[in-house]
C-alpha atoms as a PDB file:
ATOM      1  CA  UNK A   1     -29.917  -4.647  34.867  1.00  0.00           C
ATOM      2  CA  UNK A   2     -26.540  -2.844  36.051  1.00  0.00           C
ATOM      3  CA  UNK A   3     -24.460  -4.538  38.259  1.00  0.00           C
ATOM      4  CA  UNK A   4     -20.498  -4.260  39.852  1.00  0.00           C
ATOM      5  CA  UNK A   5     -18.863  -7.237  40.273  1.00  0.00           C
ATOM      6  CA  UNK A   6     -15.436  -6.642  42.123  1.00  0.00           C
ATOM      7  CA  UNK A   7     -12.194  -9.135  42.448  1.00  0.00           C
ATOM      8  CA  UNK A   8      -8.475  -9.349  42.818  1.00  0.00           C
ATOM      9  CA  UNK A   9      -8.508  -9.105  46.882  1.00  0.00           C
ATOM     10  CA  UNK A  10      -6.659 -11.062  48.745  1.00  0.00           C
ATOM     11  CA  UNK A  11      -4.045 -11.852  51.635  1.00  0.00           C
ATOM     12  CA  UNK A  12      -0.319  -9.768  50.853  1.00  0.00           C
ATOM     13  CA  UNK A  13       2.456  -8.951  53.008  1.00  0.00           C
ATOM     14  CA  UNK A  14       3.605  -5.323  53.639  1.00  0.00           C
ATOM     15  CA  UNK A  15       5.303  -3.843  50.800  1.00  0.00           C
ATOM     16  CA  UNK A  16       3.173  -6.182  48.719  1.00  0.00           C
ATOM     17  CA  UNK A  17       1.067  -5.389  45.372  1.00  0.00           C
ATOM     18  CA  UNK A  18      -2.244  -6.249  44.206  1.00  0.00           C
ATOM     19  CA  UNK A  19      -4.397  -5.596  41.011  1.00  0.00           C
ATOM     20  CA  UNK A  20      -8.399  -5.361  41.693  1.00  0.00           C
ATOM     21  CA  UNK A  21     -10.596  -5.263  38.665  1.00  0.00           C
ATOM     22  CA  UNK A  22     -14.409  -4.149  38.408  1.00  0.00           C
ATOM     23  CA  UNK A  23     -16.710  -5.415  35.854  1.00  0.00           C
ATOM     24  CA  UNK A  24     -19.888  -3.661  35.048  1.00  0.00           C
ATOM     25  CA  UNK A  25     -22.686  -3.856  33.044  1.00  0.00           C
ATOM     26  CA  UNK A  26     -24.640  -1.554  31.152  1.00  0.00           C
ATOM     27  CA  UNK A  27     -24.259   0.727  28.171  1.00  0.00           C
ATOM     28  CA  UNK A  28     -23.411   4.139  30.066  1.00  0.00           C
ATOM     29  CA  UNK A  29     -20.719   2.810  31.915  1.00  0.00           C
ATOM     30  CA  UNK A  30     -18.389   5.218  29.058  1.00  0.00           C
ATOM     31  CA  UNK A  31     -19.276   7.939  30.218  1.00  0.00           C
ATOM     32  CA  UNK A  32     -19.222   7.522  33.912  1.00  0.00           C
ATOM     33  CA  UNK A  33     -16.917   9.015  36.776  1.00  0.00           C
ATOM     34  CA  UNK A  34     -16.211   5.671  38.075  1.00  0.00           C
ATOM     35  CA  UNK A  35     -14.467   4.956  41.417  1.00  0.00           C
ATOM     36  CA  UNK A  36     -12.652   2.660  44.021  1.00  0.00           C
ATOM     37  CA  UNK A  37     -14.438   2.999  47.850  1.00  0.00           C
ATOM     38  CA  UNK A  38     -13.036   0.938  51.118  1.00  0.00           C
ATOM     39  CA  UNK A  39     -14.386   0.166  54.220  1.00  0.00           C
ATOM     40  CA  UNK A  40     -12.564  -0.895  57.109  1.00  0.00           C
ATOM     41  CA  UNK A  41     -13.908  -2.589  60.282  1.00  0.00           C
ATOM     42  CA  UNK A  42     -15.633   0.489  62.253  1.00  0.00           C
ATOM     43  CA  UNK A  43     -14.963   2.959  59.731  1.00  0.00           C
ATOM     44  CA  UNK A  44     -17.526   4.530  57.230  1.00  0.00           C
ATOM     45  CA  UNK A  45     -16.614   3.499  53.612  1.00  0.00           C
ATOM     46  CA  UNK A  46     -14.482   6.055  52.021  1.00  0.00           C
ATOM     47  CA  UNK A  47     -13.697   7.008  48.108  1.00  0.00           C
ATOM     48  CA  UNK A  48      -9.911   6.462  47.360  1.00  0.00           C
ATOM     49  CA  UNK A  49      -9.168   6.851  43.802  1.00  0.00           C
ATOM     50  CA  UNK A  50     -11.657   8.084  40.896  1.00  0.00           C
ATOM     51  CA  UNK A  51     -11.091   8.383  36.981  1.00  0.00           C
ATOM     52  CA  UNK A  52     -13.494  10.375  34.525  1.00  0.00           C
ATOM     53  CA  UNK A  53     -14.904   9.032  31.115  1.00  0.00           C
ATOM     54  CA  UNK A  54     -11.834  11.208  29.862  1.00  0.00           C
ATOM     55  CA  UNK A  55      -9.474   9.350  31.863  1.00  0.00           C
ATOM     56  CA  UNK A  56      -8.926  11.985  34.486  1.00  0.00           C
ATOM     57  CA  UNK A  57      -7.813  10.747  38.477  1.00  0.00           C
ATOM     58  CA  UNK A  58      -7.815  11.551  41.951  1.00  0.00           C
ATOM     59  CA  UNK A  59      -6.891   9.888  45.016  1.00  0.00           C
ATOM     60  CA  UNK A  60      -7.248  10.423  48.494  1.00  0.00           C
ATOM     61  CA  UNK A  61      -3.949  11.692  50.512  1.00  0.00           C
ATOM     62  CA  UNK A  62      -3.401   8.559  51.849  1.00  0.00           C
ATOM     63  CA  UNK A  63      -3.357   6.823  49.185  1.00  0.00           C
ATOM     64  CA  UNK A  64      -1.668   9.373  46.100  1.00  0.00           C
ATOM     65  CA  UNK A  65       1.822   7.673  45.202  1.00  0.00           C
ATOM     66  CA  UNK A  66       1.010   3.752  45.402  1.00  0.00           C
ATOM     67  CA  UNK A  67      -2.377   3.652  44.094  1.00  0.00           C
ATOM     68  CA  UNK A  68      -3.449   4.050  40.057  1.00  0.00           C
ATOM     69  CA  UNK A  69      -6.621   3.580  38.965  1.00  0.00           C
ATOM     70  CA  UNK A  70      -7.437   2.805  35.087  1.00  0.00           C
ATOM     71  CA  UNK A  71     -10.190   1.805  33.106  1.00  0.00           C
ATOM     72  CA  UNK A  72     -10.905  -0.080  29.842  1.00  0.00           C
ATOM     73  CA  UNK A  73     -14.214   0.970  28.174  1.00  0.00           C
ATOM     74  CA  UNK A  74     -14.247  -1.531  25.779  1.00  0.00           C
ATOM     75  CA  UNK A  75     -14.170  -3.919  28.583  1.00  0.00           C
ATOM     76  CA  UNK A  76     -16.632  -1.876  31.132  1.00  0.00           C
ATOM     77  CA  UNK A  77     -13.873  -2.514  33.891  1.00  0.00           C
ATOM     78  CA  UNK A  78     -12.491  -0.642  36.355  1.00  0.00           C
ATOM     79  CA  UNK A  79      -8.686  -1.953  38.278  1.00  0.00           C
ATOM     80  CA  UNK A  80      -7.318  -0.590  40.853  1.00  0.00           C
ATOM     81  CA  UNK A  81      -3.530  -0.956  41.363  1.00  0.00           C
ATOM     82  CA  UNK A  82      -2.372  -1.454  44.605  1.00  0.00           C
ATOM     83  CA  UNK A  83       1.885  -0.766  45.248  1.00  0.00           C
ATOM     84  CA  UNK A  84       3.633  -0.652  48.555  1.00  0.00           C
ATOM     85  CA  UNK A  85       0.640  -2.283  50.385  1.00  0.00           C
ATOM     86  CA  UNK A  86       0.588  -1.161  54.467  1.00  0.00           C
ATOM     87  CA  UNK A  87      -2.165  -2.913  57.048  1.00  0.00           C
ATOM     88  CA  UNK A  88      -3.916   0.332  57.095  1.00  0.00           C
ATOM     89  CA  UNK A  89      -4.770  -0.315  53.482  1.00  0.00           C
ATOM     90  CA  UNK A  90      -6.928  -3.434  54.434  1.00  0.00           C
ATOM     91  CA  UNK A  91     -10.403  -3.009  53.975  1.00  0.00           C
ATOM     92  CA  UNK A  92     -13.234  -4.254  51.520  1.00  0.00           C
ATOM     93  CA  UNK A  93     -13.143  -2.912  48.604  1.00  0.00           C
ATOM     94  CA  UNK A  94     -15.914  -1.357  46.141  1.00  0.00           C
ATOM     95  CA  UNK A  95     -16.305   0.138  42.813  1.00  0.00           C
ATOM     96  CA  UNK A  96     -19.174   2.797  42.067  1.00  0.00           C
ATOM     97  CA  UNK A  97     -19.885   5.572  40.603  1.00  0.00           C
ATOM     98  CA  UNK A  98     -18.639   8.871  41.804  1.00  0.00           C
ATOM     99  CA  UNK A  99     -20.438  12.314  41.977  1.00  0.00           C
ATOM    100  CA  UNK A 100     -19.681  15.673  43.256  1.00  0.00           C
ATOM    101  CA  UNK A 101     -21.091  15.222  46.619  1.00  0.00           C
ATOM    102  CA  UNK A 102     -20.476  11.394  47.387  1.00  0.00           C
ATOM    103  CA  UNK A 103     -21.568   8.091  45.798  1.00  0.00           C
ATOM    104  CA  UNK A 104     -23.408   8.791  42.121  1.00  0.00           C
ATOM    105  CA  UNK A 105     -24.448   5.019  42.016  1.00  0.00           C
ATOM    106  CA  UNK A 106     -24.136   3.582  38.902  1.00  0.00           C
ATOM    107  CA  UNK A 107     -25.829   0.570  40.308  1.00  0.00           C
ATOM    108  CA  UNK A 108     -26.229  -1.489  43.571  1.00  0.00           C
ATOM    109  CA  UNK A 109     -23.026  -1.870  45.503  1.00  0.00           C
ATOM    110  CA  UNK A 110     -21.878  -5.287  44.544  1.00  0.00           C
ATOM    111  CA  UNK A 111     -19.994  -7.704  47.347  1.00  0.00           C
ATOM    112  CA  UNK A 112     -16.686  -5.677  47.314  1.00  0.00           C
ATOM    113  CA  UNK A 113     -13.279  -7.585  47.709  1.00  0.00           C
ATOM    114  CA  UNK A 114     -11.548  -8.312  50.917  1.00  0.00           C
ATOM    115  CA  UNK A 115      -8.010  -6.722  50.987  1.00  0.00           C
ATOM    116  CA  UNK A 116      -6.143  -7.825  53.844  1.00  0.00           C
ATOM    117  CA  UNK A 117      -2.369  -6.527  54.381  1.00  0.00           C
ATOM    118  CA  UNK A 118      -0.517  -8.349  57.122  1.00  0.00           C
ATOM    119  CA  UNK A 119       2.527 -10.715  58.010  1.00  0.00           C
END
């Protein structure tokens, strides 16, 4: 059974950095467009970075510059590294897969990780 299992969040000042890191199961996971969503209090959960089985990325606008996502086949995980860290950045946090025309599920959306960005 596929499942996304999603860590790293936590509590960082302004200007502050964290690494998140997605593990998933399953055998197809190589070949996936894989992705980093958020959702923020009152907001509808949004894509913000993506990477292709060939390593290809794309971020949202708000995000391009302090944001790089990776992956590590081998591993079937996904991180997400967060630089220069602002409070509009806090949100929960979800891997998944990524299609043309929104989520492509890979499997279940798993907890997600709390990012919270304040003083």
């Amino acid at each position: 059974q596929v499942q996304l299992v999603e860590s790293g969040g936590g509590l960082v000042q302004p200007g502050g950095s964290l690494r998140l890191s997605c593990a998933a199961s399953g055998s197809i996971f190589s070949i996936y467009t894989m992705g980093w969503y958020r959702q923020a209090p009152g907001k509808q959960r949004e894509l913000v970075a993506a990477i292709t089985s060939g390593g290809s990325t794309n971020y949202a606008d708000s995000v391009k510059g302090r944001f790089t996502i990776s992956r590590d086949n081998a591993k079937n995980t996904v991180y997400l590294q967060m630089n220069s860290l602002q409070p509009e950045d806090t949100a929960v946090y979800y891997c998944n897969g990524v299609g043309d025309y929104g989520p492509l599920l890979f499997g279940p959306w798993g907890q997600g990780t709390q990012v919270t960005v304040s003083s």
